[in-house]
Protein backbone atom coordinates (compact mmCIF):
# COMPACT_ATOMS: atom_id res chain seq x y z
CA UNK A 1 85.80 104.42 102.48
CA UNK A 2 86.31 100.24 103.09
CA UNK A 3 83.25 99.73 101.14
CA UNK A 4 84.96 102.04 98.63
CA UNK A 5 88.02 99.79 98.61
CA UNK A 6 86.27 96.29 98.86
CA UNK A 7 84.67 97.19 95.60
CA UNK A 8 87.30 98.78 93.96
CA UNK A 9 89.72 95.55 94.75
CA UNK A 10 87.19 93.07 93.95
CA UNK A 11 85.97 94.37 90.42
CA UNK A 12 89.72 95.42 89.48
CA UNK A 13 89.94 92.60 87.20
CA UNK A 14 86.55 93.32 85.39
CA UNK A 15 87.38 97.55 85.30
CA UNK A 16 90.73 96.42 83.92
CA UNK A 17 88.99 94.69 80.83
CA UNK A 18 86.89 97.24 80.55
CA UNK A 19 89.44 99.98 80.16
CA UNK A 20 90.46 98.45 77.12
CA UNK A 21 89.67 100.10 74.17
CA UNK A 22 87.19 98.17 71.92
CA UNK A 23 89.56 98.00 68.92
CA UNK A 24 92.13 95.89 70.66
CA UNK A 25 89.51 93.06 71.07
CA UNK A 26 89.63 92.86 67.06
CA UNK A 27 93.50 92.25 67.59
CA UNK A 28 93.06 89.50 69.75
CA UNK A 29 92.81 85.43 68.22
CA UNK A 30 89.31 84.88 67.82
CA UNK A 31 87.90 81.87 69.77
CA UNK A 32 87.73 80.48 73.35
CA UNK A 33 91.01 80.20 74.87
CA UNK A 34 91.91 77.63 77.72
CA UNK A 35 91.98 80.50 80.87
CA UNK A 36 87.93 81.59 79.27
CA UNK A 37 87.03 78.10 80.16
CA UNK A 38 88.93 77.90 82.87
CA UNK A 39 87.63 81.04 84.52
CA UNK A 40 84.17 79.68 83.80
CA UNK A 41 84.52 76.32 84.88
CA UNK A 42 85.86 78.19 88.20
CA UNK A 43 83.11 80.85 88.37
CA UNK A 44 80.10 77.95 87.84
CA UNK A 45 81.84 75.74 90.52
CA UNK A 46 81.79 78.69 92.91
CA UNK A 47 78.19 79.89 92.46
CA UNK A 48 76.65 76.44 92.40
CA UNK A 49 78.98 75.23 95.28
CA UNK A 50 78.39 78.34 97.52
CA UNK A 51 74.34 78.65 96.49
CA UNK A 52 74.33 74.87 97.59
CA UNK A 53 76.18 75.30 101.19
CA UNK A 54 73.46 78.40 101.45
CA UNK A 55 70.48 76.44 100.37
CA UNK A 56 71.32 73.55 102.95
CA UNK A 57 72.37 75.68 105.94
CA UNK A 58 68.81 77.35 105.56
CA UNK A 59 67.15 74.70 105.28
CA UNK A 60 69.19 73.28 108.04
CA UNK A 61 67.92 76.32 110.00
CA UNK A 62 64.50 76.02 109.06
CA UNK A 63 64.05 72.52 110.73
CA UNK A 64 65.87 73.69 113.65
CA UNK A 65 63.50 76.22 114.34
CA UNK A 66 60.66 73.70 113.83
CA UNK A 67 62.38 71.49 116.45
CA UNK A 68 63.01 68.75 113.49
CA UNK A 69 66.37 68.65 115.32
CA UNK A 70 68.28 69.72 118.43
CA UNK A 71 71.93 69.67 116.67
CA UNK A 72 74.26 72.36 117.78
CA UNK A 73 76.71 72.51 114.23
CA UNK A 74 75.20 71.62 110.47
CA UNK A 75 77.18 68.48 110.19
CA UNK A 76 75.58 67.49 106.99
CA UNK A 77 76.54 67.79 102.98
CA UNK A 78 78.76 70.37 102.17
CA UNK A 79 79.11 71.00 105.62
CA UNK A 80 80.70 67.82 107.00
CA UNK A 81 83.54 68.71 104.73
CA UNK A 82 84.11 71.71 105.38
CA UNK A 83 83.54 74.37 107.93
CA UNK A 84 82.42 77.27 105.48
CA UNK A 85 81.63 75.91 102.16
CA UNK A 86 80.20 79.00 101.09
CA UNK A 87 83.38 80.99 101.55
CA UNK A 88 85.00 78.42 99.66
CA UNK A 89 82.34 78.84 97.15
CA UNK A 90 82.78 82.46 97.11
CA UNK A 91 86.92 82.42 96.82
CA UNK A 92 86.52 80.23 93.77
CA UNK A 93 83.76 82.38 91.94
CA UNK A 94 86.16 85.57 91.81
CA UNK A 95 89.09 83.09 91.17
CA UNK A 96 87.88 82.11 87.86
CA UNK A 97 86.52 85.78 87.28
CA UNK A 98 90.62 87.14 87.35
CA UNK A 99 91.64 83.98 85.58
CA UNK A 100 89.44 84.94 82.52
CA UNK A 101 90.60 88.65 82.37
CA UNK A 102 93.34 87.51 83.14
CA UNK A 103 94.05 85.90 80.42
CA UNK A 104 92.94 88.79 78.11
CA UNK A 105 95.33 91.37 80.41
CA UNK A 106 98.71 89.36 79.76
CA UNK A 107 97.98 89.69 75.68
CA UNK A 108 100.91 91.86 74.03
CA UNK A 109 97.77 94.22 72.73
CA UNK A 110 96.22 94.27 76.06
CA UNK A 111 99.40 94.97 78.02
CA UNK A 112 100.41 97.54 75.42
CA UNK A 113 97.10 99.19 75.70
CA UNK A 114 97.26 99.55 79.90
CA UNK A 115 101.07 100.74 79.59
CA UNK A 116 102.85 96.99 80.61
CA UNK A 117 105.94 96.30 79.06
CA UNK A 118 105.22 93.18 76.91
CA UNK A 119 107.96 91.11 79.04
CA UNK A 120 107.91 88.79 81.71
CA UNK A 121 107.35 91.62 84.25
CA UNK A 122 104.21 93.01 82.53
CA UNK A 123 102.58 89.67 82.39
CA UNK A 124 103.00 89.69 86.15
CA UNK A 125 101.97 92.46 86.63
CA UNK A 126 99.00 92.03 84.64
CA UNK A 127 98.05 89.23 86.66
CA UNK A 128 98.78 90.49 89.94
CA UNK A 129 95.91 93.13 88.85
CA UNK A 130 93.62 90.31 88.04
CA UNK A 131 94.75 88.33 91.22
CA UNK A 132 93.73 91.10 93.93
CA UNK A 133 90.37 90.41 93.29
CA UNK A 134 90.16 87.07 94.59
CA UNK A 135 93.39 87.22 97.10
CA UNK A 136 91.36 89.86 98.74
CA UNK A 137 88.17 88.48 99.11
CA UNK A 138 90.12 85.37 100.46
CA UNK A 139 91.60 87.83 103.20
CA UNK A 140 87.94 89.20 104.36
CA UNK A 141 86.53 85.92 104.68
CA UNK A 142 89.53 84.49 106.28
CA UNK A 143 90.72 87.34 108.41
CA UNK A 144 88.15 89.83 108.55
CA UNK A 145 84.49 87.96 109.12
């Protein structure tokens, strides 16, 4: 049942977009708009920054275990500035996956389409559903592992 819920929460924003029918992307302005770019600017940063912290704690590991070095804590790239780079990594990857839906979800033919009222309220709302995504993997990491 957690695992249930962690994936539920996480993909929300994703399963949002994707209960939209395909006609209403024909309504929308064609083009990139400035929360696509965002959201992928924010995604790429994530991956790259949390595949890096990964790639350099292994090999950190690695010459550990071949006695290249007796240190205790990886004190060393990523890791001298912050104490879990990867989570960091991770929180920003599925921050600029619910800033890119949304920035489809707060559309007047998107919010129409999930049953938001087209005001101020059904904006928030729509991003509040694209926000549990990341605000929840934030709690895990934080709180939970």
């Amino acid at each position: 049942m957690a695992q249930a819920t962690w994936v539920a929460l996480c993909l929300l924003p994703v399963l949002a977009l994707n209960s939209l029918p395909a006609t209403l992307f024909a309504s929308l302005p064609a083009g990139v708009a400035l929360t696509d770019i965002l959201g992928l600017a924010l995604y790429t940063g994530g991956i790259v920054f949390e595949a890096t912290a990964d790639a350099q704690k292994s090999r950190w590991s690695a010459e550990k275990k071949a006695k290249q070095h007796d240190e205790e804590f990886l004190t060393k790239g990523l890791w001298s500035k912050s104490r879990h780079p990867n989570y960091f990594g991770e929180c920003t990857l599925w921050t600029g996956i619910a800033s890119a839906s949304a920035g489809v979800l707060v559309s007047k033919p998107a919010l129409a389409a999930i049953g938001l009222a087209p005001g101020v309220m059904g904006k928030l709302a729509a991003v509040a559903m694209a926000g549990v995504s990341p605000a929840f993997v934030t709690f895990l990491l934080f709180k939970v592992c």
